[in-house]
N, C-alpha and C. Protein backbone atom coordinates (compact mmCIF):
# COMPACT_ATOMS: atom_id res chain seq x y z
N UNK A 1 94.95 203.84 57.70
CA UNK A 1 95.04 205.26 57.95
C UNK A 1 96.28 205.56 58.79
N UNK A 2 96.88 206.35 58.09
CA UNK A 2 98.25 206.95 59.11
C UNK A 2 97.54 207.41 60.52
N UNK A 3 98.49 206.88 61.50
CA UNK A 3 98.17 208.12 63.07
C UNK A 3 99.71 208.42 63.51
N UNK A 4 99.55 209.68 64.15
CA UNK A 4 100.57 210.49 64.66
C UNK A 4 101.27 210.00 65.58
N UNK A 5 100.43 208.47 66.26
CA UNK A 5 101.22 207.92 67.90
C UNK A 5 102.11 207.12 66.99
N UNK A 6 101.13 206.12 65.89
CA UNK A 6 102.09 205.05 65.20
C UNK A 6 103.48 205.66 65.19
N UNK A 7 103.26 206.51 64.13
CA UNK A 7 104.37 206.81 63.65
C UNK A 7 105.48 207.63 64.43
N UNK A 8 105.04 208.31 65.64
CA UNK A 8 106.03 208.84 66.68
C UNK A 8 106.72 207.70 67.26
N UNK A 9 106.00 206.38 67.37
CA UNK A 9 106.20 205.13 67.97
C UNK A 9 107.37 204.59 66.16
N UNK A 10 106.99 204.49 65.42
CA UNK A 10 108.20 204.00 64.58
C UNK A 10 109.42 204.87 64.79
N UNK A 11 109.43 206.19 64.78
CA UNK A 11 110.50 206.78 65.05
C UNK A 11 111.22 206.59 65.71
N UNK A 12 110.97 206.14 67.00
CA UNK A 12 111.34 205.91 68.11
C UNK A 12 112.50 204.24 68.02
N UNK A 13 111.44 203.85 67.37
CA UNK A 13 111.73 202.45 67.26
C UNK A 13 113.63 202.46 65.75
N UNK A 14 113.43 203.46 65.46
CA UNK A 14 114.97 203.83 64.54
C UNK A 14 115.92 203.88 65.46
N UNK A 15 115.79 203.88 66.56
CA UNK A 15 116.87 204.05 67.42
C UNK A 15 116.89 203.14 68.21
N UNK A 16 116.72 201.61 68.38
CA UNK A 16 116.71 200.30 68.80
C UNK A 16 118.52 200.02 68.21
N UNK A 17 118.89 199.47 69.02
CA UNK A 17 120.45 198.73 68.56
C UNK A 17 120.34 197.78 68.40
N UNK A 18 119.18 196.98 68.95
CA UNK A 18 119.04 195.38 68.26
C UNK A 18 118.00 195.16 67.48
N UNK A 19 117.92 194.25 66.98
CA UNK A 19 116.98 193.89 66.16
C UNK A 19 115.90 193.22 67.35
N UNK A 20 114.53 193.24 66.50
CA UNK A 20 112.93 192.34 67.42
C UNK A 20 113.39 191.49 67.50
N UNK A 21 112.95 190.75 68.13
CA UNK A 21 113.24 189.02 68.31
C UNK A 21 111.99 189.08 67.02
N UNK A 22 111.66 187.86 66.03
CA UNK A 22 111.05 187.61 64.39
C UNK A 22 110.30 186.34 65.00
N UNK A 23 110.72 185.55 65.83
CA UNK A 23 110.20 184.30 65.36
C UNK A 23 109.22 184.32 66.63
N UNK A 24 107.79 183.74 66.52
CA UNK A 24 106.98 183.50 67.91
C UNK A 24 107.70 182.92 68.84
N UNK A 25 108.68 182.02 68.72
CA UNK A 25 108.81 181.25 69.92
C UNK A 25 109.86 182.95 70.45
N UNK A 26 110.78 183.33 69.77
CA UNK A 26 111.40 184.19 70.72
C UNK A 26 110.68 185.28 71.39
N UNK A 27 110.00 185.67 70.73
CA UNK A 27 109.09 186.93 71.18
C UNK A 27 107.93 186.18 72.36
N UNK A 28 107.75 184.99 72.66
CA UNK A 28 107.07 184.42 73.65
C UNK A 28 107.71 184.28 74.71
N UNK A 29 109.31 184.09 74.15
CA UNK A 29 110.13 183.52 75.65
C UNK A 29 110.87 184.99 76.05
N UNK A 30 110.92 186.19 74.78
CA UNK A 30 111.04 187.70 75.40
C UNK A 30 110.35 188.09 76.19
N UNK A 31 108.71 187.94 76.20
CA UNK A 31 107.28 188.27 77.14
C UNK A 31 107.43 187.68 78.62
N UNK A 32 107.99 186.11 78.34
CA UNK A 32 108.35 185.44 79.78
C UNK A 32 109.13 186.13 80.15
N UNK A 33 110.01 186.40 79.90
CA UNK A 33 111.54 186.97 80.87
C UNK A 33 110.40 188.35 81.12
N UNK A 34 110.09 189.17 80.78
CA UNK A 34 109.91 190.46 81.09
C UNK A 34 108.86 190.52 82.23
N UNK A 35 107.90 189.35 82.49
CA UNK A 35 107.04 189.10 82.98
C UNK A 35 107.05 188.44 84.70
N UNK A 36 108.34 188.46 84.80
CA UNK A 36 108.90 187.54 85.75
C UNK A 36 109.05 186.19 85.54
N UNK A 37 109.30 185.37 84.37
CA UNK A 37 109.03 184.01 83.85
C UNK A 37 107.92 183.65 84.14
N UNK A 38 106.97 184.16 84.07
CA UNK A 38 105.56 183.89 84.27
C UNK A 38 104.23 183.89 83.12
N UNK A 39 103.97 182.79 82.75
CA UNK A 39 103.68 182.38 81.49
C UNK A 39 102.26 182.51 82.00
N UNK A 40 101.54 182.56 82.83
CA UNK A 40 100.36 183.00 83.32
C UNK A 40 100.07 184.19 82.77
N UNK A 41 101.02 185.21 83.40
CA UNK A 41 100.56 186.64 83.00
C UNK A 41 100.73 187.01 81.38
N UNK A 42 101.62 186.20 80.83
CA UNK A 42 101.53 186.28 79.43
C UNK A 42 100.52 185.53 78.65
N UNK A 43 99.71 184.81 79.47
CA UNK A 43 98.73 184.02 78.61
C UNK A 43 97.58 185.22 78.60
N UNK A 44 97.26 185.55 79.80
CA UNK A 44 96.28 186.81 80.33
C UNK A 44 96.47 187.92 79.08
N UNK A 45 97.79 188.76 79.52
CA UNK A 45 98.26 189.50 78.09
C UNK A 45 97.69 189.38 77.06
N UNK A 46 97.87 187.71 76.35
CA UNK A 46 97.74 188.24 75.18
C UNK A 46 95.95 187.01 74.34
N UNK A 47 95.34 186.85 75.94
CA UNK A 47 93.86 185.87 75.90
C UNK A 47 94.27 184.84 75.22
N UNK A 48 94.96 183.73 75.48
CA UNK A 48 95.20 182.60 75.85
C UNK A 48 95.47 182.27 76.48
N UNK A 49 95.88 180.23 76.39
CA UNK A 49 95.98 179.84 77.52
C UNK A 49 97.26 179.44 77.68
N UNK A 50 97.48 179.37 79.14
CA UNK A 50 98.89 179.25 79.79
C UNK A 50 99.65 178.00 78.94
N UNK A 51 98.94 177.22 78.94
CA UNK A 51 99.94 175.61 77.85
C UNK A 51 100.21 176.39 77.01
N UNK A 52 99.05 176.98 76.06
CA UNK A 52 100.08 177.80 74.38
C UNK A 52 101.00 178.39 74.66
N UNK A 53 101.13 179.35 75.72
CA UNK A 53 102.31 180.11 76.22
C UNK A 53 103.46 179.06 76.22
N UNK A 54 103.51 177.70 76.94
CA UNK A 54 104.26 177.27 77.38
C UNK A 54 104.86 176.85 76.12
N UNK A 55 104.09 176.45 75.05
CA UNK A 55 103.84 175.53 73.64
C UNK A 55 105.14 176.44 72.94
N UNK A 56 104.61 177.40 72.73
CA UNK A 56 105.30 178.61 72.15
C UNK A 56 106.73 178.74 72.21
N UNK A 57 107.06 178.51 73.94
CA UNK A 57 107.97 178.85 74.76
C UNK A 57 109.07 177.78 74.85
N UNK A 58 108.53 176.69 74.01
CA UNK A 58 109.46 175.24 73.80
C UNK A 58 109.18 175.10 72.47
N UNK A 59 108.93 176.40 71.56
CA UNK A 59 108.97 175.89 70.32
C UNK A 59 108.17 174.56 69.53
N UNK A 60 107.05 174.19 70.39
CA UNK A 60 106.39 173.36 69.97
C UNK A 60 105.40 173.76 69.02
N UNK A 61 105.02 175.27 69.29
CA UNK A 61 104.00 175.78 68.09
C UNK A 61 105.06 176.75 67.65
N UNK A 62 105.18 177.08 66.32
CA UNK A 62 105.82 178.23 65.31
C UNK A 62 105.03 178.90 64.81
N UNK A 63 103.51 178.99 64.31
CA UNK A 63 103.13 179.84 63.54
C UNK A 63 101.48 180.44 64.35
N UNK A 64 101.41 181.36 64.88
CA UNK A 64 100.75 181.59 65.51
C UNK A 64 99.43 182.25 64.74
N UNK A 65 98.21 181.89 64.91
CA UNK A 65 97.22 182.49 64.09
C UNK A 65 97.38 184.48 63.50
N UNK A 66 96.97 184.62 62.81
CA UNK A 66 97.35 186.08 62.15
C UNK A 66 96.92 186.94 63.92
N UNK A 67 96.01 186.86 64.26
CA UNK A 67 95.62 188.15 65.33
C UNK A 67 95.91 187.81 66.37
N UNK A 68 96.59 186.29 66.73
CA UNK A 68 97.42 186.55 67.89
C UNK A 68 98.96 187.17 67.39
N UNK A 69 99.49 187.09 66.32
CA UNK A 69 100.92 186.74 65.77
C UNK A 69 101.22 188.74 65.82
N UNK A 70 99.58 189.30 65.82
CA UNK A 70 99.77 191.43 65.75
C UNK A 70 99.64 191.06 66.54
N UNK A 71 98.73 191.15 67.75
CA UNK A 71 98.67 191.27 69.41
C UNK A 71 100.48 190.78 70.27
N UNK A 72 100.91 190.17 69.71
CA UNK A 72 102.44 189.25 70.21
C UNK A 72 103.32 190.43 69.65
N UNK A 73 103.33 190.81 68.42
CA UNK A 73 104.33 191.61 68.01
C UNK A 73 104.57 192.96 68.45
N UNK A 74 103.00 193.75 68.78
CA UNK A 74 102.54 194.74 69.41
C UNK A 74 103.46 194.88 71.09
N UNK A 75 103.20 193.60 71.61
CA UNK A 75 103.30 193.24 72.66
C UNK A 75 104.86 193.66 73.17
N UNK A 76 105.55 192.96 72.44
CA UNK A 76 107.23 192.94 71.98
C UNK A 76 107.29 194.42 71.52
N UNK A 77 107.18 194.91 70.55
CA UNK A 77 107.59 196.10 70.18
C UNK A 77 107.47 197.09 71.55
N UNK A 78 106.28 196.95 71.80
CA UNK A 78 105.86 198.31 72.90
C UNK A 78 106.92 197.97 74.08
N UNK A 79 107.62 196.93 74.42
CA UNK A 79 108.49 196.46 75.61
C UNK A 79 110.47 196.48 75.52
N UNK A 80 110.32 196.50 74.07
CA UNK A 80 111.74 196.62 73.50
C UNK A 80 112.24 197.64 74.01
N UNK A 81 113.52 197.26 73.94
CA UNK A 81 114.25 197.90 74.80
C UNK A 81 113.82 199.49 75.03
N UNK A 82 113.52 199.74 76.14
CA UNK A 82 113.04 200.74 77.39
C UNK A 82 114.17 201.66 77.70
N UNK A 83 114.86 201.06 77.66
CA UNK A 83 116.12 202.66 78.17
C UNK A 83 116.60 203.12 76.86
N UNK A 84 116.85 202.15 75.89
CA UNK A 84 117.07 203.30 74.36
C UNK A 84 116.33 203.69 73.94
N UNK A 85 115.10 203.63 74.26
CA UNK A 85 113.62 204.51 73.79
C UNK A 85 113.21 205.62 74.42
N UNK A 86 113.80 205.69 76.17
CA UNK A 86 113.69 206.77 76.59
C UNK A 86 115.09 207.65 76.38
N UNK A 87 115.99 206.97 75.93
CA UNK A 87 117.37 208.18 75.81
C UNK A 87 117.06 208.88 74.24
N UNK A 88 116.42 208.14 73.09
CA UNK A 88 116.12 208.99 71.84
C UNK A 88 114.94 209.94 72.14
N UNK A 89 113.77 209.30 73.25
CA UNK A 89 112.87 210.62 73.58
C UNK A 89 113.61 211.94 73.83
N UNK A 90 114.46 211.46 75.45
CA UNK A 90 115.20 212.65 75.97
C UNK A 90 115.88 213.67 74.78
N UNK A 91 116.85 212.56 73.96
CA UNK A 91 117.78 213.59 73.15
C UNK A 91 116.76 214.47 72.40
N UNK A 92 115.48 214.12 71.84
CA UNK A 92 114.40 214.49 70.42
C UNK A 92 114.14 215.46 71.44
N UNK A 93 114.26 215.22 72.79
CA UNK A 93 112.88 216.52 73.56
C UNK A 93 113.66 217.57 73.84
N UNK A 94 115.76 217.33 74.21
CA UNK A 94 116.36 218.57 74.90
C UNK A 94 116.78 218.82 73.99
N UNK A 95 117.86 218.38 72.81
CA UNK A 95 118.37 218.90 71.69
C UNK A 95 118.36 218.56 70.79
N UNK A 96 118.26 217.35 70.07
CA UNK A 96 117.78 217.07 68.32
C UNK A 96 116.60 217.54 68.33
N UNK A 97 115.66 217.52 68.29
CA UNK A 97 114.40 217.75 67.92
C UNK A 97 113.59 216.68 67.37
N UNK A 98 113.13 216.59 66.28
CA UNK A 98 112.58 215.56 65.22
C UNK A 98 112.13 215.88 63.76
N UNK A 99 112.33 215.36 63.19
CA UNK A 99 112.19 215.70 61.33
C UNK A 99 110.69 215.19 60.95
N UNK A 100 110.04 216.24 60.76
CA UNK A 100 107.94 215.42 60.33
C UNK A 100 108.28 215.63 58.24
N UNK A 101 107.53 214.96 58.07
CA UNK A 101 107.59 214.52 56.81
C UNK A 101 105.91 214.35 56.63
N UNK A 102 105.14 215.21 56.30
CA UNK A 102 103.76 215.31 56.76
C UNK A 102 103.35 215.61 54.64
N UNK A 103 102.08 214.94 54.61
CA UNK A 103 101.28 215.43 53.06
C UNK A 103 99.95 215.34 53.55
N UNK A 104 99.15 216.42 53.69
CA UNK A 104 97.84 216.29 54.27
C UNK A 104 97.35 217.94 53.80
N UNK A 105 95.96 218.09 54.13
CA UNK A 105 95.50 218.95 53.73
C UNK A 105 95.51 219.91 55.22
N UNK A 106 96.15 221.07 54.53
CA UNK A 106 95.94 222.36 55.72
C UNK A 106 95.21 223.37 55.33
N UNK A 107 94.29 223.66 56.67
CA UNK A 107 93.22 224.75 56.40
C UNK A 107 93.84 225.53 57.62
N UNK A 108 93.48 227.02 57.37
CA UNK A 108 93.91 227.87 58.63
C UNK A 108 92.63 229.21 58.65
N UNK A 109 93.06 229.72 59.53
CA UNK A 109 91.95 230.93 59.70
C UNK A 109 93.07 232.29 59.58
N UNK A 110 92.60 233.09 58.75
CA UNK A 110 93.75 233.94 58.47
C UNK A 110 93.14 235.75 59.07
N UNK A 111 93.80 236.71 58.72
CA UNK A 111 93.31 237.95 58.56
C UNK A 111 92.02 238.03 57.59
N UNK A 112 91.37 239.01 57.33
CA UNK A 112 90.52 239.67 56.55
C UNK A 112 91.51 239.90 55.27
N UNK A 113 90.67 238.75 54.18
CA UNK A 113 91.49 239.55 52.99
C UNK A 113 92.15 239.00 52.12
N UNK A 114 92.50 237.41 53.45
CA UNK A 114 93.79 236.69 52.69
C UNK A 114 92.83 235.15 52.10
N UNK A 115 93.88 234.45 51.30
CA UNK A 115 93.12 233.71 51.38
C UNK A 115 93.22 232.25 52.59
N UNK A 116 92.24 231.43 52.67
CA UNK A 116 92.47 230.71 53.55
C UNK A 116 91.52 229.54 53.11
N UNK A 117 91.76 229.13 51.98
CA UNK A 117 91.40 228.10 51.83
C UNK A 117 92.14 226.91 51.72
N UNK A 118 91.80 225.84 52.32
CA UNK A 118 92.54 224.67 52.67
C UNK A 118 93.02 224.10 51.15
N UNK A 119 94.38 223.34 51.48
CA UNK A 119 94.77 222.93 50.25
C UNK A 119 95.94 221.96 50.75
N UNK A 120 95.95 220.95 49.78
CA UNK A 120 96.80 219.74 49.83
C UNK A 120 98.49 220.62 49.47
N UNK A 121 99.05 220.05 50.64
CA UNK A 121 100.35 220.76 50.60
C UNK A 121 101.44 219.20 51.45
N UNK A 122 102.82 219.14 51.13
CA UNK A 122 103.61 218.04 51.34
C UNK A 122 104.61 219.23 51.89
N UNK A 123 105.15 218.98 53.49
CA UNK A 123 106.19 219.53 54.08
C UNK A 123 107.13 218.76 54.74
N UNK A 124 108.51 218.93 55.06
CA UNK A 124 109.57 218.07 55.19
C UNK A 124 110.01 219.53 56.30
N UNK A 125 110.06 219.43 57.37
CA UNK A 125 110.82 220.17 58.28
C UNK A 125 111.10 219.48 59.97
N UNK A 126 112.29 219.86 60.06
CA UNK A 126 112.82 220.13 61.19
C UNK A 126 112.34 220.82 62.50
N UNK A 127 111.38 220.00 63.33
CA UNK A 127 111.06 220.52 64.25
C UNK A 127 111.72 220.87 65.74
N UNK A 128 111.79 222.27 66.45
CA UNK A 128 112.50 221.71 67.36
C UNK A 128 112.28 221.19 68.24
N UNK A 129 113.31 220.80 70.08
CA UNK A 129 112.87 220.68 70.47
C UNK A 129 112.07 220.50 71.56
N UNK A 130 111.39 221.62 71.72
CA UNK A 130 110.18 222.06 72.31
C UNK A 130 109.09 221.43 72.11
N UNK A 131 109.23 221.69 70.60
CA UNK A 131 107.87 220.72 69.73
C UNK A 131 107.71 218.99 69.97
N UNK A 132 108.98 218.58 69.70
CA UNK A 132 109.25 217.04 70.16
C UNK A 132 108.57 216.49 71.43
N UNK A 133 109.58 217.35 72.43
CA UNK A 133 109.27 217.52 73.78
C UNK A 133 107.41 217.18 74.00
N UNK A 134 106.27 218.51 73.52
CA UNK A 134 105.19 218.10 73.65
C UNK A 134 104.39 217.37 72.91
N UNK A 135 105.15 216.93 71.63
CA UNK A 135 104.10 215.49 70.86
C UNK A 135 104.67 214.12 72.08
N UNK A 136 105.78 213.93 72.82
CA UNK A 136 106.02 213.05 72.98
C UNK A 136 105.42 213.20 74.51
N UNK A 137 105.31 214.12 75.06
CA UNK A 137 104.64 214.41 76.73
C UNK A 137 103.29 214.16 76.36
N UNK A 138 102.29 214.36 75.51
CA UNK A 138 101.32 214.26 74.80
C UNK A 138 100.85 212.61 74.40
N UNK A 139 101.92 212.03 73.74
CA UNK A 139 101.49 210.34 73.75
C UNK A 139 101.48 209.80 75.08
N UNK A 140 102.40 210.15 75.84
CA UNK A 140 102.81 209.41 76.75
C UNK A 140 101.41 209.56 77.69
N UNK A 141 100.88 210.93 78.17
CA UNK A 141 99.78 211.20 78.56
C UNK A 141 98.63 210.33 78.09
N UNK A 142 98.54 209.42 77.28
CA UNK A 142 97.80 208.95 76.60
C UNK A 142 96.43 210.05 75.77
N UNK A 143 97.01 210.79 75.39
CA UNK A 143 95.73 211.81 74.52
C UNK A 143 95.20 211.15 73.30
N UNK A 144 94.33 211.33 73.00
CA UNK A 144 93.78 211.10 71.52
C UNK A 144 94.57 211.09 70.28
N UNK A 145 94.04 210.70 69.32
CA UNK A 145 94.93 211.10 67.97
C UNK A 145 94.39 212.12 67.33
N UNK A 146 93.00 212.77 67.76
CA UNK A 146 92.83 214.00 67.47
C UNK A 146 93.50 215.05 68.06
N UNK A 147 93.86 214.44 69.81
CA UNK A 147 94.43 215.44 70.23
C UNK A 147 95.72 215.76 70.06
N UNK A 148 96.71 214.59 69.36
CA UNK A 148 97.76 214.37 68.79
C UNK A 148 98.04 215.17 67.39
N UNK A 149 97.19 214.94 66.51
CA UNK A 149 97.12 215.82 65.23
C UNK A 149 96.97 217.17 65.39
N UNK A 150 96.37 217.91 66.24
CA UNK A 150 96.22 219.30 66.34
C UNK A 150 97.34 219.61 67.08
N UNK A 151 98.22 218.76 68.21
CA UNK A 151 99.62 219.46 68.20
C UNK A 151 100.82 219.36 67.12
N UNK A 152 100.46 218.60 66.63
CA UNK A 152 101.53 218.21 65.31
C UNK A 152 101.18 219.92 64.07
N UNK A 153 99.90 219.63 64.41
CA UNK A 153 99.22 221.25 63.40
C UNK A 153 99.73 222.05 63.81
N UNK A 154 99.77 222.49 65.40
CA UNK A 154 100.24 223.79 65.79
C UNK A 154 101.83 223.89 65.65
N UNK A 155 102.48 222.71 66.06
CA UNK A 155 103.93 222.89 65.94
C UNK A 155 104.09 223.28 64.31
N UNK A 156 103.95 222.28 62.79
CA UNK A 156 103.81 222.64 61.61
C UNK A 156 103.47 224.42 61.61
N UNK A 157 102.36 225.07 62.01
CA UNK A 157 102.26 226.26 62.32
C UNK A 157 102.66 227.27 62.31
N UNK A 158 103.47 226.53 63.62
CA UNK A 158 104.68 227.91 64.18
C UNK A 158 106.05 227.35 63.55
N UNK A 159 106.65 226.05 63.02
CA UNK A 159 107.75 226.30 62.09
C UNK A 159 107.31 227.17 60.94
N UNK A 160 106.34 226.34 60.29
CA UNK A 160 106.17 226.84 59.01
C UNK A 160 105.56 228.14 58.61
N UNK A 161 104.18 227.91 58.96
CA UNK A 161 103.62 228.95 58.66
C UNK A 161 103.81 230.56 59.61
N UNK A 162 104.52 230.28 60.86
CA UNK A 162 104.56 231.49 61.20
C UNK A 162 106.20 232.12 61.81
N UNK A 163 106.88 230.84 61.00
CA UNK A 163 108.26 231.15 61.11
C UNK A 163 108.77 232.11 62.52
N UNK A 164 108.23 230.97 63.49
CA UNK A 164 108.56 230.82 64.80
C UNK A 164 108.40 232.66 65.55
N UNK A 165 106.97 232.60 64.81
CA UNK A 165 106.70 234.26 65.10
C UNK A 165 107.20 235.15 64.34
N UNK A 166 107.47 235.40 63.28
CA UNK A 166 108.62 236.47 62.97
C UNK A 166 107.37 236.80 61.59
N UNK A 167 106.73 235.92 61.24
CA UNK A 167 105.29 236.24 60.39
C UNK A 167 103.78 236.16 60.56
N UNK A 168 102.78 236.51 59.87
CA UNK A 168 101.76 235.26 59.88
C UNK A 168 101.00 235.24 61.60
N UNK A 169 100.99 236.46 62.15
CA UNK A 169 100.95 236.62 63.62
C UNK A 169 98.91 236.44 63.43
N UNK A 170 98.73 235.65 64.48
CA UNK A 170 97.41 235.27 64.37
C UNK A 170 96.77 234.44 63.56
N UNK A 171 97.48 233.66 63.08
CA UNK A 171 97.05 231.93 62.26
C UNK A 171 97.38 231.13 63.07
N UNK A 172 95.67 230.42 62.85
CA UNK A 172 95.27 229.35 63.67
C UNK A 172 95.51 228.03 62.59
N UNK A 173 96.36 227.05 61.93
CA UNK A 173 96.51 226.14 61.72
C UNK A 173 95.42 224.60 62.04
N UNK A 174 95.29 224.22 60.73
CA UNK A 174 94.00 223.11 61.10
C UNK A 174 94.69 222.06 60.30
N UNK A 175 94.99 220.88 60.95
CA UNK A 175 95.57 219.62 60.01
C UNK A 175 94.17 218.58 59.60
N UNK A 176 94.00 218.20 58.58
CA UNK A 176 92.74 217.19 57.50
C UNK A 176 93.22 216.53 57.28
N UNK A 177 92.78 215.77 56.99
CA UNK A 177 92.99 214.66 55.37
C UNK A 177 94.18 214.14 55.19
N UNK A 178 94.60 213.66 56.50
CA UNK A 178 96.04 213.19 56.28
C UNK A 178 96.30 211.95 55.48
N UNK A 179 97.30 212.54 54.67
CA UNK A 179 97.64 211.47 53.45
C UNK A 179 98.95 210.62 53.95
N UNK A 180 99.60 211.25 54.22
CA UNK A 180 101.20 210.57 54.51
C UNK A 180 101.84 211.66 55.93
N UNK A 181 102.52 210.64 56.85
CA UNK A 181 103.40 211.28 58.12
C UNK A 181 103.80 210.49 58.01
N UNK A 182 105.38 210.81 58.53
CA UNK A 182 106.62 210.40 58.98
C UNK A 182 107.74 211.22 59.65
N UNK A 183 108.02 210.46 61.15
CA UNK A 183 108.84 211.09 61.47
C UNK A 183 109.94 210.54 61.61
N UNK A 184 111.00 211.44 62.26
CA UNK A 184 112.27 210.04 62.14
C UNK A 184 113.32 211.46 63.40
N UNK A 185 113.91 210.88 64.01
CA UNK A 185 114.74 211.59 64.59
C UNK A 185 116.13 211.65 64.80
């Protein structure tokens, strides 16, 4: 199932200048350095034990079971480089914005009259950013992914459907059935 953090989190990750470290042993001896060379706290991290850490860390083991090998990669990704992840936030939050690439079903509550029945619709827009700004104040807060999807709805909303006020005054926007998101900045 798509979620709105993942994929705010891949976006983010487009703006890395280096590549992951790929192989367990590097991404074990990336965790040490970040950790204070402390192969303790990385055993803790990631529920093993301190020798595998060490094992890892001299290249004595290469292929790490499947659900330690996501928990390790997880681990690495979320730690990669930290200051180019907060300078593409900053730029997405004061002046680029971010591009959603959303196919999901939208339902809204409209006037008397109109219709408002939900329907599978695919949108590609340019959000600005304001909008950026609070999906990304919003993850960081650690909110839900429900509570994540209904700001992604309201921003979609007010680009789209209410063309940043200028239409459509009093639609309440409801995001469903999400089929496909992507953002990219």
């Amino acid at each position: 199932m798509v979620t709105v953090g993942e994929e705010l989190d891949k976006a983010v990750q487009g703006a890395f200048t280096r590549p992951v470290p790929k192989s367990a042993g590097a991404q074990m001896r990336y965790l040490v350095r970040q950790h204070q060379r402390s192969t303790r706290r990385v055993a803790e991290l990631l529920g093993i034990s301190q020798r595998t850490v060490e094992r890892y860390v001299k290249n004595q083991i290469r292929h790490p079971r499947p659900e330690l090998a996501e928990r390790l990669q997880g681990e690495v990704h979320a730690r990669w480089q930290p200051q180019i992840r907060a300078k593409a936030k900053q730029t997405a939050a004061t002046t680029g914005g971010i591009m959603i690439d959303v196919q999901a079903r939208f339902g809204y509550s409209a006037a008397p009259g109109s219709t408002d029945d939900a329907r599978v619709r695919h949108l590609t827009l340019a959000l600005p950013p304001r909008h950026a700004a609070r999906l990304f104040q919003a993850q960081e807060a650690g909110l839900t992914e429900d509570q994540l999807r209904q700001i992604a709805a309201e921003a979609l909303g007010d680009v789209y459907f209410r063309d940043s006020g200028h239409r459509a005054h009093g639609l309440d926007v409801e995001l469903t059935d999400l089929i496909d998101l992507e953002f990219e900045l």
